[in-house]
Protein backbone atom coordinates (compact mmCIF):
# COMPACT_ATOMS: atom_id res chain seq x y z
CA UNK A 1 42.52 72.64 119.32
CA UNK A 2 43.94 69.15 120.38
CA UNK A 3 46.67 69.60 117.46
CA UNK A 4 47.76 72.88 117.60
CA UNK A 5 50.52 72.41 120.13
CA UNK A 6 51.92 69.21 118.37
CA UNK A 7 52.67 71.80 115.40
CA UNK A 8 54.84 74.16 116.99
CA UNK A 9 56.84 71.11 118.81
CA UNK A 10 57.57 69.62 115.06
CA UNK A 11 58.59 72.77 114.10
CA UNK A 12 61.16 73.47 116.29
CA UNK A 13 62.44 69.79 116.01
CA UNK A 14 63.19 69.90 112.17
CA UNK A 15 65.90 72.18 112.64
CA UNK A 16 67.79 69.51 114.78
CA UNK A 17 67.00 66.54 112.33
CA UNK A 18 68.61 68.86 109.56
CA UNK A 19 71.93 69.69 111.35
CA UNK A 20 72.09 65.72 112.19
CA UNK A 21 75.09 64.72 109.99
CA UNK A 22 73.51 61.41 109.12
CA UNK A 23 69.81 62.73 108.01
CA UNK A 24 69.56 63.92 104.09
CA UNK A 25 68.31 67.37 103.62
CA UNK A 26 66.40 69.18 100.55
CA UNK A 27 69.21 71.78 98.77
CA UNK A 28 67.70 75.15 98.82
CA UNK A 29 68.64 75.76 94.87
CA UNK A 30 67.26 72.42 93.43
CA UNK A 31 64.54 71.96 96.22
CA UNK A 32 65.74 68.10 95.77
CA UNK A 33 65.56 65.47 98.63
CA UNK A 34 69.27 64.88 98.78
CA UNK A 35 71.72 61.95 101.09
CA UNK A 36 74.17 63.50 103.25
CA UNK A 37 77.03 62.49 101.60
CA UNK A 38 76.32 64.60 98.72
CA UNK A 39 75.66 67.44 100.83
CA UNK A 40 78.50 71.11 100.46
CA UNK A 41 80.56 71.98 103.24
CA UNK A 42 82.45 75.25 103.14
CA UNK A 43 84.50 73.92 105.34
CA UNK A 44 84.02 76.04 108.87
CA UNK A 45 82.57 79.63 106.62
CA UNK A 46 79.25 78.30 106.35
CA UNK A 47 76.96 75.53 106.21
CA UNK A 48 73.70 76.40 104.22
CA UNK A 49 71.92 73.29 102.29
CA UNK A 50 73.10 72.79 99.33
CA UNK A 51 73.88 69.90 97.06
CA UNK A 52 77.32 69.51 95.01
CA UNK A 53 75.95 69.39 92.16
CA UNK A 54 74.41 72.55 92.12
CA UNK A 55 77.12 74.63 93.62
CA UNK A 56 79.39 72.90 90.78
CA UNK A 57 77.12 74.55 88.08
CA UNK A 58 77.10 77.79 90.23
CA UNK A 59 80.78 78.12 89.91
CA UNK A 60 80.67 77.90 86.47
CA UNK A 61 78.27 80.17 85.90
CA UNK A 62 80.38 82.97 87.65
CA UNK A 63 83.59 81.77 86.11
CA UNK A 64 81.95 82.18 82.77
CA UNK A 65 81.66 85.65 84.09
CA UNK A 66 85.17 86.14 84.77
CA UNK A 67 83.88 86.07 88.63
CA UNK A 68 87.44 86.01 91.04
CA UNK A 69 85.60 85.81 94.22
CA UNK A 70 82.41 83.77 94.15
CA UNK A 71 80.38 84.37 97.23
CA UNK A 72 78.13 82.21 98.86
CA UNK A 73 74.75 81.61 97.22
CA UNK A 74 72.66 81.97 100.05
CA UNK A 75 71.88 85.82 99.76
CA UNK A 76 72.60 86.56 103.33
CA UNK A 77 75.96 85.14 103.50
CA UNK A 78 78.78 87.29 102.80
CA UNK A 79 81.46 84.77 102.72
CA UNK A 80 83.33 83.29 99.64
CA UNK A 81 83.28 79.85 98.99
CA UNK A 82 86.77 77.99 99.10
CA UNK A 83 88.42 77.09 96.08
CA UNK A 84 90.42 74.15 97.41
CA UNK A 85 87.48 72.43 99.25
CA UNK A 86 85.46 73.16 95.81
CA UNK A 87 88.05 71.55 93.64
CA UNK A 88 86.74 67.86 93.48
CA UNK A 89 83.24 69.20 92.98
CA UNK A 90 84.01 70.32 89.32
CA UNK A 91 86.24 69.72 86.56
CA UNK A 92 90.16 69.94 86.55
CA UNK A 93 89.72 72.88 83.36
CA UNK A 94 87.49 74.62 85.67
CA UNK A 95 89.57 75.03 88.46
CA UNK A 96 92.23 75.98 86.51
CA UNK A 97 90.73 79.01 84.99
CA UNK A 98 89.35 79.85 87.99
CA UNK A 99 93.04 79.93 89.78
CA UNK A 100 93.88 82.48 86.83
CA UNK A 101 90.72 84.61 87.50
CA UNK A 102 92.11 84.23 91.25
CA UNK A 103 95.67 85.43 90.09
CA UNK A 104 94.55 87.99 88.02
CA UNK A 105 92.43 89.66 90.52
CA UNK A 106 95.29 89.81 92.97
CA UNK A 107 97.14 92.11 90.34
CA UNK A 108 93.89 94.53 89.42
CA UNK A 109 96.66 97.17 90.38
CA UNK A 110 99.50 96.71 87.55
CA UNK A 111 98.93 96.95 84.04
CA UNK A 112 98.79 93.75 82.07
CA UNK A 113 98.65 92.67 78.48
CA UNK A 114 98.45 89.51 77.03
CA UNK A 115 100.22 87.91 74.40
CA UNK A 116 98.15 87.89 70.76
CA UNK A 117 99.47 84.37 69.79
CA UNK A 118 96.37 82.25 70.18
CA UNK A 119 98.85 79.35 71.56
CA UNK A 120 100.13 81.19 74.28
CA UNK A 121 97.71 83.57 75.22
CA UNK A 122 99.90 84.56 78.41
CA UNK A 123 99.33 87.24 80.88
CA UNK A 124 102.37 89.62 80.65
CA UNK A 125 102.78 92.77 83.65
CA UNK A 126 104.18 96.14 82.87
CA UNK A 127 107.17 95.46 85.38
CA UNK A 128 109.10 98.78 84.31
CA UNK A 129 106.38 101.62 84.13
CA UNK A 130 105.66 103.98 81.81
CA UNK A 131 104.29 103.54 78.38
CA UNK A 132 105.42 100.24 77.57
CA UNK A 133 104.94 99.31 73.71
CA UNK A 134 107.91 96.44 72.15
CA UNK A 135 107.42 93.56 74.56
CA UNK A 136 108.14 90.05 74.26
CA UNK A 137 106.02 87.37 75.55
CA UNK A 138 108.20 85.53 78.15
CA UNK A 139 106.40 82.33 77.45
CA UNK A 140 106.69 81.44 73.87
CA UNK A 141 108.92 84.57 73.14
CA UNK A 142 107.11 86.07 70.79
CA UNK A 143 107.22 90.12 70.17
CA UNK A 144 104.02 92.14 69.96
CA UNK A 145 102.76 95.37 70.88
CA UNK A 146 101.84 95.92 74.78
CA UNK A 147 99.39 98.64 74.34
CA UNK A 148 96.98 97.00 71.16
CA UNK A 149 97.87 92.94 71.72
CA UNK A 150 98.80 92.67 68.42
CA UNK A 151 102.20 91.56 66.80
CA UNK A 152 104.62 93.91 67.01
CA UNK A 153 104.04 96.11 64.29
CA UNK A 154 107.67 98.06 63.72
CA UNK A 155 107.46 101.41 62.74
CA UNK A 156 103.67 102.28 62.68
CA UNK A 157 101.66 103.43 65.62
CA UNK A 158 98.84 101.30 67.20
CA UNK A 159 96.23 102.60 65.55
CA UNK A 160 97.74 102.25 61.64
CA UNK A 161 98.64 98.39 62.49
CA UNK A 162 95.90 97.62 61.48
CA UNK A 163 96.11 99.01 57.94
CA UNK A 164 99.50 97.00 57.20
CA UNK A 165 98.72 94.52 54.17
CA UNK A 166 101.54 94.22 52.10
CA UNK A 167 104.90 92.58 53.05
CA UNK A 168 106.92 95.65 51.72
CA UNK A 169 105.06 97.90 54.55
CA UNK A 170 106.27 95.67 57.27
CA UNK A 171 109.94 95.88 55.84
CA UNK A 172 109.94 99.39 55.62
CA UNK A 173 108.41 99.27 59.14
CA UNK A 174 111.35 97.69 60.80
CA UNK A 175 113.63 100.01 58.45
CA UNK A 176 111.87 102.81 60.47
CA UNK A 177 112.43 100.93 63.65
CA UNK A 178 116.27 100.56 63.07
CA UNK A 179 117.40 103.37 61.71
CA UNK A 180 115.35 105.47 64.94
CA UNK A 181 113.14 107.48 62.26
CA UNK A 182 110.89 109.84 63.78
CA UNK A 183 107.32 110.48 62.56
CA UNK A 184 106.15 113.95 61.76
CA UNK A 185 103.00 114.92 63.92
CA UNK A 186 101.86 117.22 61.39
CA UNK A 187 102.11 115.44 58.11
CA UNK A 188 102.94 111.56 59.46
CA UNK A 189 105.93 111.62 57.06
CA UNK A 190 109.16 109.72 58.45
CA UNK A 191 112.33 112.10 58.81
CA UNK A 192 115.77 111.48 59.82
CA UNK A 193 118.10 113.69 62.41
CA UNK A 194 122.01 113.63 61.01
CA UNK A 195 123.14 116.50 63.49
CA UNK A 196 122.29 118.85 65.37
CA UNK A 197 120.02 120.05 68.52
CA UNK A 198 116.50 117.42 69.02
CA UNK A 199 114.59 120.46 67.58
CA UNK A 200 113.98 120.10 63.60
CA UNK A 201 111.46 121.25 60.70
CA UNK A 202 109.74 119.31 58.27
CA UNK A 203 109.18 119.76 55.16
CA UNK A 204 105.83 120.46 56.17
CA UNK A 205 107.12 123.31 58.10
CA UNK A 206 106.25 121.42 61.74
CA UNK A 207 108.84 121.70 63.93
CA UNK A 208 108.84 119.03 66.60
CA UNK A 209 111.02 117.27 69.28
CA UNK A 210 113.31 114.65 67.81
CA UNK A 211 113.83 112.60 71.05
CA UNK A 212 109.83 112.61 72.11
CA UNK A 213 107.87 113.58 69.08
CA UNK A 214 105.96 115.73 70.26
CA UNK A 215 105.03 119.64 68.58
CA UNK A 216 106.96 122.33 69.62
CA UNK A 217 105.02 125.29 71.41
CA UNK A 218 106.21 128.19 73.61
CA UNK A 219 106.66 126.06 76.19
CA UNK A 220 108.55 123.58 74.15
CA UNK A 221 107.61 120.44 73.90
CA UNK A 222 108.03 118.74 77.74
CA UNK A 223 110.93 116.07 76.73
CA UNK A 224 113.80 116.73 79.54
CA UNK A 225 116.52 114.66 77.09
CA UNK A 226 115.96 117.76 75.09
CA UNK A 227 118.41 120.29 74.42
CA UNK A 228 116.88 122.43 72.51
CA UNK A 229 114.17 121.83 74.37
CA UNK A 230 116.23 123.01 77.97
CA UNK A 231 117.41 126.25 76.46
CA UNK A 232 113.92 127.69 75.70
CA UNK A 233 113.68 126.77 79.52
CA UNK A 234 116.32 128.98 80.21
CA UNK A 235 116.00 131.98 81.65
CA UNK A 236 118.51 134.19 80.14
CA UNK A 237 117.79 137.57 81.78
CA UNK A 238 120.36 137.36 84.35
CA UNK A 239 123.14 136.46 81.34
CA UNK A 240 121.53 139.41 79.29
CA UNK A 241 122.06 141.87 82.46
CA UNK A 242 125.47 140.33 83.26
CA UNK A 243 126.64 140.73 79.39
CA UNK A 244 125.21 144.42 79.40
CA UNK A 245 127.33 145.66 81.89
CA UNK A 246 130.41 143.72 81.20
CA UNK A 247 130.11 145.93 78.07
CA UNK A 248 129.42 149.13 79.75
CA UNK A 249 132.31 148.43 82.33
CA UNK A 250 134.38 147.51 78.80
CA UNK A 251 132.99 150.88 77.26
CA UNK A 252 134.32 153.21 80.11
CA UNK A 253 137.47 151.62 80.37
CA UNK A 254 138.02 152.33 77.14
CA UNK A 255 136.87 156.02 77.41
CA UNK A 256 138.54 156.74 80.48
CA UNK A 257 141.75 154.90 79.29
CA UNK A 258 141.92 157.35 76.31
CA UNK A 259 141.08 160.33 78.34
């Protein structure tokens, strides 16, 4: 009975001994006795116990996990700990990749590649929309293939780069790639356009869209560039009605006249 009210008083005095900038503390993720001056300070966010050392090994564990914005670990806090505070806490390599996970979270919105050359590895942004393909690395200039990461593979589609093995496929791939051959999407066969409208025939008797490559239907094939492809789009009932009675006006004239 004597006691009990001495517990209570220590109780409520530990908190003040902990907040005392010259007292050590005991980190809540090693549960280690640990001096002050090894004690983390997110600068003005937060102040929870913790030790350097172990919120140096929690950043790398969450930039191992390709983690941008590493939150606090004390599971109540909701803010983010501070990069540039953080920085002499871990290693030079680390902070560097985590600036890239940084940068790369900032563009989650734009579509990105990188480049396949293990030397470079650079982060490249689809700056121009649409389906971007031919791209060159604008670090170490190197060409490859913005949709598969691959090196550019010249006349083949993404998914038959793969196959290339001999050195006389990849000539006949940039052959393709100069001379603007289209591939049939019926038989895969390569065919040339001399002259004419965008709308041929293969031998396989597909006809497709020269300029877009895609099959011809009904509704033609979508491509605005072409022209074959704007005159199915047409609507030629008003010409029909206009040509039918410029004839019948032609027609009675011609009766009339010999009347």
């Amino acid at each position: 009975m004597g006691n009990s009210p001495g517990k209570p008083r220590k109780a409520l005095e530990k908190p003040q001994e902990e907040d005392h900038p010259d007292s050590s503390f005991t980190c809540e993720i090693c549960i280690e006795p640990t001096l002050p001056g090894k004690k983390f300070n997110n600068t003005n966010f937060c102040k929870h116990p913790f030790c350097q050392d172990c919120i140096a090994r929690y950043i790398e564990v969450k930039i191992q996990d390709n983690t941008a914005k590493i939150e606090c670990p004390e599971p109540s806090c909701q803010h983010h700990l501070d990069p540039l505070i953080c920085r002499p806490m871990i290693p030079a390599s680390l902070f560097s990749t985590w600036c890239d996970l940084l940068c790369e979270n900032c563009l989650l919105g734009s579509e990105r590649s990188y480049c396949p050359n293990r030397n470079c590895l650079a982060l490249v942004l689809n700056e121009c929309g649409g389906n971007v393909k031919k791209s060159q690395c604008p670090n170490c200039k190197q060409l490859f293939c913005f949709q598969c990461q691959t090196k550019w593979h010249a006349g083949y589609e993404c998914e038959e780069s793969e196959e290339i093995r001999d050195r006389n496929d990849v000539l006949f791939g940039q052959l393709v790639e100069r001379k603007k051959w289209i591939r049939c999407p019926g038989c895969g066969q390569c065919v040339e356009r001399l002259l004419g409208c965008s709308i041929v025939k293969c031998r396989c008797k597909t006809e497709f869209c020269y300029q877009c490559g895609k099959i011809l239907t009904s509704n033609g094939c979508g491509c605005k560039n072409s022209l074959g492809n704007m005159i199915m789009h047409v609507n030629l009932y008003p010409v029909m009605y206009v040509f039918v009675v410029f004839i019948f006006v032609v027609v009675w004239l011609s009766i009339h006249s010999i009347s």
